[in-house]
C-alpha atoms as a PDB file:
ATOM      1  CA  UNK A   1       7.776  39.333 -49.765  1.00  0.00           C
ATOM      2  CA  UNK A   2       5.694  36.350 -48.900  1.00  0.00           C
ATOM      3  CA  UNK A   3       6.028  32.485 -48.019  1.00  0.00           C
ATOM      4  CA  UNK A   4       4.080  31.387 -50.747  1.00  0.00           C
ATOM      5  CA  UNK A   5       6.078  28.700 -53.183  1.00  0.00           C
ATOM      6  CA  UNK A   6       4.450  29.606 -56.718  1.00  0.00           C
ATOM      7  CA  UNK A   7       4.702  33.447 -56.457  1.00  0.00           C
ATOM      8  CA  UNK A   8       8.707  34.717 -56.858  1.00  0.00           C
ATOM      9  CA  UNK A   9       9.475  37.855 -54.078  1.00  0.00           C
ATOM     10  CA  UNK A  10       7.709  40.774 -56.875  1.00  0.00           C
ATOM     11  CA  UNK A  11       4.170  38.164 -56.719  1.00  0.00           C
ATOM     12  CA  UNK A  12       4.225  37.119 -60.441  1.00  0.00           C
ATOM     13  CA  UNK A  13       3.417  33.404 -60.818  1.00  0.00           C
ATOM     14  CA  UNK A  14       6.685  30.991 -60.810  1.00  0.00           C
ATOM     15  CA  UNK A  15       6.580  27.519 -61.739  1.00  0.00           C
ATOM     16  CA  UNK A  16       6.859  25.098 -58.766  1.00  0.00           C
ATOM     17  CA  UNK A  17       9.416  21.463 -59.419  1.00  0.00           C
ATOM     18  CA  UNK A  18       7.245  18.600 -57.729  1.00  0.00           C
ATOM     19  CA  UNK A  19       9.103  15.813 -59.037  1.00  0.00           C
ATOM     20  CA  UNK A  20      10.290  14.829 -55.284  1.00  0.00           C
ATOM     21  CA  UNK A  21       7.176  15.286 -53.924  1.00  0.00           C
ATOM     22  CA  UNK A  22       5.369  12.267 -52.176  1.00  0.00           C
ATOM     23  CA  UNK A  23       2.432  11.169 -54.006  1.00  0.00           C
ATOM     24  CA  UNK A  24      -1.236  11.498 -52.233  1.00  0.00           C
ATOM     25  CA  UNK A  25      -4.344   9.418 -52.302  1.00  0.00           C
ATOM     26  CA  UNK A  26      -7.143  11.851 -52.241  1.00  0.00           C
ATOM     27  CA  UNK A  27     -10.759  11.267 -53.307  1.00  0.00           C
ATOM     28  CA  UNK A  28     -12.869  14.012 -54.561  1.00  0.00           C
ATOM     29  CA  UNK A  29     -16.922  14.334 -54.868  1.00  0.00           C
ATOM     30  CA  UNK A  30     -19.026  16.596 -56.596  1.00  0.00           C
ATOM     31  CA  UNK A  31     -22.532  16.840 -57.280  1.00  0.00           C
ATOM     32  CA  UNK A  32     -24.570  19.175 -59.430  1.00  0.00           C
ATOM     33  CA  UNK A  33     -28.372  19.544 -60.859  1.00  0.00           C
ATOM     34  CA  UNK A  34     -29.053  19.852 -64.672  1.00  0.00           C
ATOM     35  CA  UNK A  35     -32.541  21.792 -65.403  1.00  0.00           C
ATOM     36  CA  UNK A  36     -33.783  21.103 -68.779  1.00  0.00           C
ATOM     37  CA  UNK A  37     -37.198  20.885 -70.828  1.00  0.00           C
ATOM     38  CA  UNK A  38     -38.899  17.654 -70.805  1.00  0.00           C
ATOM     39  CA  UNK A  39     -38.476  17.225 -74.361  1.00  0.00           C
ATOM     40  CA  UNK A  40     -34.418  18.114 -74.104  1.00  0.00           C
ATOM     41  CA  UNK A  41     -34.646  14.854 -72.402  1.00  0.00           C
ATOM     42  CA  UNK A  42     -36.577  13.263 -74.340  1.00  0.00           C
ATOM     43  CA  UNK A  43     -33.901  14.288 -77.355  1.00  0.00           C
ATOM     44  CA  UNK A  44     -31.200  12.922 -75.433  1.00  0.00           C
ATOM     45  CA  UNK A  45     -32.687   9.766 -74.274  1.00  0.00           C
ATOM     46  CA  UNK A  46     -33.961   8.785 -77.912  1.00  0.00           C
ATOM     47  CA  UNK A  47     -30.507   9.831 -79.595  1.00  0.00           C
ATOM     48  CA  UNK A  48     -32.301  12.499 -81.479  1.00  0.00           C
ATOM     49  CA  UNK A  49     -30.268  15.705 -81.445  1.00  0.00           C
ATOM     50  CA  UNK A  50     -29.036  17.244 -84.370  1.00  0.00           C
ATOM     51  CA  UNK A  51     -25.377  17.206 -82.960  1.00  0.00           C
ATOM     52  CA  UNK A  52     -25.068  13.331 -82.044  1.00  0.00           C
ATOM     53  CA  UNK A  53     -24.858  12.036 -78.239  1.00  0.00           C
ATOM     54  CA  UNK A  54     -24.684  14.616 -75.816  1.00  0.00           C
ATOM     55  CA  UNK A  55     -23.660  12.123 -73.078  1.00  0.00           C
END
């Protein structure tokens, strides 16, 4: 039905054996923006949330 290794031939998901398989340096990178109130981060930068450290 298809060529793809982790779907069996009706397309449910099949698990895949990667033991022989070569290892891979990869690097990943990510970046994201936080928008908060000024006094959210105030809380967090004085350590005074009710919860403990966010970070």
């Amino acid at each position: 039905m298809n060529d793809f290794s982790h779907l069996d031939n009706k397309g449910n998901v099949k698990m895949v054996d990667v033991t022989d398989k070569v290892s891979t340096a990869r690097m990943a990178r990510a970046e994201g923006k936080i928008i908060m109130k000024p006094e959210t981060i105030l809380a967090i930068q004085n350590d005074a949330l009710p919860k403990g450290n966010v970070l």
